[in-house]
Protein backbone atom coordinates (compact mmCIF):
# COMPACT_ATOMS: atom_id res chain seq x y z
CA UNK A 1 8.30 -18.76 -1.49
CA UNK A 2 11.15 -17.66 -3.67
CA UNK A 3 14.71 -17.89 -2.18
CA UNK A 4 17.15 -15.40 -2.44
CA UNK A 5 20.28 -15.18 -4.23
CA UNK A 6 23.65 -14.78 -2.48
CA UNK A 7 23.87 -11.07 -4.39
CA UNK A 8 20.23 -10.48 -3.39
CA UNK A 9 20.97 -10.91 0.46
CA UNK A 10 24.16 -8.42 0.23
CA UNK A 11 21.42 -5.96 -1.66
CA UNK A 12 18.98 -6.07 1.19
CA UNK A 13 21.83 -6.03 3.82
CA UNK A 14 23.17 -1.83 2.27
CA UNK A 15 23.26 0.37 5.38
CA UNK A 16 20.72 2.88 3.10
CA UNK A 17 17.76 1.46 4.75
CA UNK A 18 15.81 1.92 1.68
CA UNK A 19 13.74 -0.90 0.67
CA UNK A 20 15.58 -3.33 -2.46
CA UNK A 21 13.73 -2.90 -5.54
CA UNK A 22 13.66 -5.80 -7.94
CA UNK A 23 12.60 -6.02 -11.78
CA UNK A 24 10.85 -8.30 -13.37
CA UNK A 25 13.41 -8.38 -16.89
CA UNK A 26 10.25 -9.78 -18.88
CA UNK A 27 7.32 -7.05 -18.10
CA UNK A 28 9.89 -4.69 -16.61
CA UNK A 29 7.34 -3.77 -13.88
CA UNK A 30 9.11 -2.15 -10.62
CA UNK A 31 8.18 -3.93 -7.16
CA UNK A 32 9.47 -3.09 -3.56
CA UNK A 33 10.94 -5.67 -1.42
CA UNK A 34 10.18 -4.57 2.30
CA UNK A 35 10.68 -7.06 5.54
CA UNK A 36 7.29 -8.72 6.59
CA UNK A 37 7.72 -6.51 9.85
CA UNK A 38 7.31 -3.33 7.62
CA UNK A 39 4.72 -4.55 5.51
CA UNK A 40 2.26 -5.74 7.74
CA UNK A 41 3.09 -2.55 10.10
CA UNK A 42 2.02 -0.44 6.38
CA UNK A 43 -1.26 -2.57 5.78
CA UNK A 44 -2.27 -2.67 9.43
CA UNK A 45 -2.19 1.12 9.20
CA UNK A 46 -2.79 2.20 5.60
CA UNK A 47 -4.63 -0.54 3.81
CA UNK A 48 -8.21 -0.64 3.27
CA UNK A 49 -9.00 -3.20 1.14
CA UNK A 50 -12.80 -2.93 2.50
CA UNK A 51 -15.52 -2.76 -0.43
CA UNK A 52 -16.92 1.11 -1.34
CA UNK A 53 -19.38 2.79 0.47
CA UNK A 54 -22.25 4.24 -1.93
CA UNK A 55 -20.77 7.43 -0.16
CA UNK A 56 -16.97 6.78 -1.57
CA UNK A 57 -18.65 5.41 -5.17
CA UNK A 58 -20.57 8.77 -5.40
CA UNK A 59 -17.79 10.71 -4.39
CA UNK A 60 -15.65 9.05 -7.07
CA UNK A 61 -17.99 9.04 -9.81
CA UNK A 62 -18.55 13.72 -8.81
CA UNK A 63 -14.71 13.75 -9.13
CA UNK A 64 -14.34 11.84 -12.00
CA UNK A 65 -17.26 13.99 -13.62
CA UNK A 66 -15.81 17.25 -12.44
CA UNK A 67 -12.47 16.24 -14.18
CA UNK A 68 -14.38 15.96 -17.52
CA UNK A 69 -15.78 18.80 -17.55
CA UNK A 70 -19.22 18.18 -16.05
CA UNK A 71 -19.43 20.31 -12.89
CA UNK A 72 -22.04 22.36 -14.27
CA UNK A 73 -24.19 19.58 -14.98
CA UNK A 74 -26.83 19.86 -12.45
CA UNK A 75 -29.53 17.05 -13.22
CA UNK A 76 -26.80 14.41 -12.40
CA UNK A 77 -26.22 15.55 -8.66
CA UNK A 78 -28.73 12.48 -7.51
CA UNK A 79 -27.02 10.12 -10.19
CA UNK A 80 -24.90 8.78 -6.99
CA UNK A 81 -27.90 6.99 -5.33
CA UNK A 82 -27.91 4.22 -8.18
CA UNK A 83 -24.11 3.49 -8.38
């Protein structure tokens, strides 16, 4: 677990009530820093890290064929049943 610097603690403790977002300087990716309360309360109710139904892979695989162009394509609408 990584502690918290003394500026860190007065970041989280701003009456915004947004959550504190921190950078990492050497990829300069974005995360969110949210209290455990709030992030399990968002993963017990939004998360789904469950594996695909063949019904969500098909589904996928028709959208990602419509966006290129392939909706007219006919003789792949059974294609789904081997993803």
């Amino acid at each position: 677990m990584i502690e918290l610097t003394e500026r860190q603690v007065q970041a989280l403790e701003t009456p915004e009530g947004m959550p504190l977002r921190v950078m990492n300087p050497w990829t300069r990716e974005t995360f969110v820093l949210l209290r455990t309360e709030e992030y399990e309360r968002l993963k017990a109710v939004e998360y789904d890290d469950s594996p695909w139904t063949s019904e969500e892979r098909h589904a996928l695989a028709w959208e990602s064929g419509k966006h290129a162009g392939w909706e007219d394509m006919d003789e792949y609408d059974d294609m789904g049943e081997d993803l």
